[in-house]
N, C-alpha and C. Protein backbone atom coordinates (compact mmCIF):
# COMPACT_ATOMS: atom_id res chain seq x y z
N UNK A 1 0.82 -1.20 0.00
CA UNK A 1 0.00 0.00 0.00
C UNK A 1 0.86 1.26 0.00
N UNK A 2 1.84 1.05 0.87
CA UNK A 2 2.79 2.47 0.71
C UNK A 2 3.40 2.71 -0.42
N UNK A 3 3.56 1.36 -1.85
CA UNK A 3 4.44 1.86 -2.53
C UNK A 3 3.38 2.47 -3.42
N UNK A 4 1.90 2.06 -4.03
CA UNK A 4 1.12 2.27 -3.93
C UNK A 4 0.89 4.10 -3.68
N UNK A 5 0.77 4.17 -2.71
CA UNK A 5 0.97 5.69 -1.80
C UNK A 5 2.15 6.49 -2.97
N UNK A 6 3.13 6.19 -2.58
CA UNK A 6 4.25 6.63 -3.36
C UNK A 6 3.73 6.98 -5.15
N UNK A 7 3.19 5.68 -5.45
CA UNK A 7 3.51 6.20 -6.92
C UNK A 7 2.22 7.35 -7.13
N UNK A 8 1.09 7.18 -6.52
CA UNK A 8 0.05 8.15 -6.97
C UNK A 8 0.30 9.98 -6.25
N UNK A 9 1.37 9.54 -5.24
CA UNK A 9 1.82 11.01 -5.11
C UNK A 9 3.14 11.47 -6.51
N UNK A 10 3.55 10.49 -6.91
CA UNK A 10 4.28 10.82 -8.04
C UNK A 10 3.61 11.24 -9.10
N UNK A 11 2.87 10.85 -9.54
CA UNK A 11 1.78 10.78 -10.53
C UNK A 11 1.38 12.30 -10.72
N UNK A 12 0.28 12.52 -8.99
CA UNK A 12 -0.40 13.45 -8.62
C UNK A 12 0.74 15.00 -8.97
N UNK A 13 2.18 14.78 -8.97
CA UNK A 13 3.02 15.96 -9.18
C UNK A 13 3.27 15.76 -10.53
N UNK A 14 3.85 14.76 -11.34
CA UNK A 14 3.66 15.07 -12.81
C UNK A 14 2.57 15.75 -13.37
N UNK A 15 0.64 15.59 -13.04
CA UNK A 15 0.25 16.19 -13.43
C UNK A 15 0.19 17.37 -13.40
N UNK A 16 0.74 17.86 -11.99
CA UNK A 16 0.94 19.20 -11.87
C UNK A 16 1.14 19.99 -12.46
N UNK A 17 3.10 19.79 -12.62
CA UNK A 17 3.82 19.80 -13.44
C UNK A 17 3.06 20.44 -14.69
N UNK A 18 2.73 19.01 -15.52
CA UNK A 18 2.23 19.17 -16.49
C UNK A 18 1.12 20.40 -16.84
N UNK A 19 0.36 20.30 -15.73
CA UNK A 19 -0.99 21.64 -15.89
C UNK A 19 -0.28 22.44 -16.02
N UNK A 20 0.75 22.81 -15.47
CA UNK A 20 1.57 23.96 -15.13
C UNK A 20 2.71 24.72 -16.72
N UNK A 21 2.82 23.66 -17.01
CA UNK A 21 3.73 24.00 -18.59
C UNK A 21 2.42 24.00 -19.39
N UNK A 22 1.30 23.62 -19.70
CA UNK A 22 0.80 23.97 -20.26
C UNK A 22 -0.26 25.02 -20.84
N UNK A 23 -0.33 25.69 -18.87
CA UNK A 23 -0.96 26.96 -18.46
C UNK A 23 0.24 28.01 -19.16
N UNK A 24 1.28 27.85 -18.78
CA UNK A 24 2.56 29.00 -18.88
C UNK A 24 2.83 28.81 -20.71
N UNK A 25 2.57 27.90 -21.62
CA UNK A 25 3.03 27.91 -22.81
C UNK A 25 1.63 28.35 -23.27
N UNK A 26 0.74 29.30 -22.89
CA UNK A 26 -0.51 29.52 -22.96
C UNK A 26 -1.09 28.78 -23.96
N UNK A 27 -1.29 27.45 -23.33
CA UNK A 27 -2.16 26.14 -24.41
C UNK A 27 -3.78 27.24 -24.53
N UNK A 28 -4.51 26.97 -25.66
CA UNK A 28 -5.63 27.22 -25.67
C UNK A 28 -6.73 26.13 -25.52
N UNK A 29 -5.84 24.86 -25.70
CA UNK A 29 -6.51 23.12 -25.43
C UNK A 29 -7.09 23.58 -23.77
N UNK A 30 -8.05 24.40 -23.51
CA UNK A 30 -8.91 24.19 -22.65
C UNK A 30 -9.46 22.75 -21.71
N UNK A 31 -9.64 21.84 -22.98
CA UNK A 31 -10.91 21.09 -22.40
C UNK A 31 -9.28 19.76 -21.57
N UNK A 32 -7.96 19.89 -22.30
CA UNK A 32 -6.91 19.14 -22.15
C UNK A 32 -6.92 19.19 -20.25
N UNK A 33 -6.60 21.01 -20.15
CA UNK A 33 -6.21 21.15 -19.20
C UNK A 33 -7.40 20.58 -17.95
N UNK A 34 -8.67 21.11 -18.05
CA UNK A 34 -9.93 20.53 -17.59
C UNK A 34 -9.35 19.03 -17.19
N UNK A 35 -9.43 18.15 -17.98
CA UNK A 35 -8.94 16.72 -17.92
C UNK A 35 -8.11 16.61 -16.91
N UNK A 36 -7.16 17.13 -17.19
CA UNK A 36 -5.95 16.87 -15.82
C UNK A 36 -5.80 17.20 -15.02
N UNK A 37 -6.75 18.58 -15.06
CA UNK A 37 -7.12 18.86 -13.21
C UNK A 37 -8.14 18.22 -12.80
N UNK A 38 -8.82 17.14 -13.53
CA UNK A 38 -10.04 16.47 -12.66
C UNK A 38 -9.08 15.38 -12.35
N UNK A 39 -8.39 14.77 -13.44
CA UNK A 39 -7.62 13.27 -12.76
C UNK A 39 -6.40 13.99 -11.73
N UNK A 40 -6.34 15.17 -11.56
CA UNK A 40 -5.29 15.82 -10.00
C UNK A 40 -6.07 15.45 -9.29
N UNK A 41 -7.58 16.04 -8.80
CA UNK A 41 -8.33 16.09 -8.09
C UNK A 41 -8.59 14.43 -7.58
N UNK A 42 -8.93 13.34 -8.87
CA UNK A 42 -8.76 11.96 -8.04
C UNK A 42 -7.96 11.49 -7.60
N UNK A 43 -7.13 11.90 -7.93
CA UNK A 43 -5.29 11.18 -7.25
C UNK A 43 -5.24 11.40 -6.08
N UNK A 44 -5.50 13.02 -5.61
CA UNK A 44 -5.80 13.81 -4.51
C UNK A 44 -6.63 12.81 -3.90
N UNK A 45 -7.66 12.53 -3.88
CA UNK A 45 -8.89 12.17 -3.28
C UNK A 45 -8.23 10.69 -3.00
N UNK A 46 -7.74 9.90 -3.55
CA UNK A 46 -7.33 8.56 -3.14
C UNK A 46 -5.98 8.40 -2.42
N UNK A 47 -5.29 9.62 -2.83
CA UNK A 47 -3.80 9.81 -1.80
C UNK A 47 -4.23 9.85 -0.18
N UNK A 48 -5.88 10.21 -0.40
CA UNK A 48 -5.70 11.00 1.05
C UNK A 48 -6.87 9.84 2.05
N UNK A 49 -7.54 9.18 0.77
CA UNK A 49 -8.06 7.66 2.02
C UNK A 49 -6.76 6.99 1.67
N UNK A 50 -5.62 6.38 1.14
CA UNK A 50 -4.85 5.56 1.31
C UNK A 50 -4.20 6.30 2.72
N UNK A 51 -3.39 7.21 2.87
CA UNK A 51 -3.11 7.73 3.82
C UNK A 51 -4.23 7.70 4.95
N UNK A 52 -5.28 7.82 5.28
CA UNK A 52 -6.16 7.69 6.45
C UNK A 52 -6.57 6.14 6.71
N UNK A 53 -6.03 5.60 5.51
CA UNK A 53 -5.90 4.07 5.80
C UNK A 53 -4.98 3.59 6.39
N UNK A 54 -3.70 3.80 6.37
CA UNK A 54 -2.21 3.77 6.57
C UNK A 54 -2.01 4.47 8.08
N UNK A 55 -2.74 5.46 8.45
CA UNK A 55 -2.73 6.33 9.74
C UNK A 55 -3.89 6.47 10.04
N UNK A 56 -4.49 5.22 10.84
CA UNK A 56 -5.68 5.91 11.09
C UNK A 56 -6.01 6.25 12.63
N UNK A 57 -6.89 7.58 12.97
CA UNK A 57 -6.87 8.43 14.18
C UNK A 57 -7.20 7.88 15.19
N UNK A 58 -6.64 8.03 15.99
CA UNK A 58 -6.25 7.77 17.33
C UNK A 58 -6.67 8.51 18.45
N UNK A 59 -7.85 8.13 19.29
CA UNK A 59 -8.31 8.88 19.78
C UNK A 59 -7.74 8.79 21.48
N UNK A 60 -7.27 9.52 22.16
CA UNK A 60 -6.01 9.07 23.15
C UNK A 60 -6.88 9.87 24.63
């Protein structure tokens, strides 16, 4: 699960990345960029139950 963890936080920064050169080379492919900030947004969303899976709270 952690390596798992690992690669979708890798992932989750290539797309970044990527949104990011393609915002700054002012792409007009709109609907491109759309795309890859929704699959950021799931990577996001599953980085963060794998992690609450991996650590889960502790009530002390």
């Amino acid at each position: 699960m952690r390596k798992r963890l690992a690669m979708l936080r890798v992932e989750h920064r290539d797309l970044d990345a990527a949104i990011d050169a393609l915002t700054a080379a002012g792409s007009q492919d709109q609907l491109q960029i759309a795309r890859l900030k929704k699959r950021k947004l799931a990577l996001k969303d599953q980085i963060a139950m794998l992690e609450d899976y991996l650590v889960p709270d502790i009530i002390a």
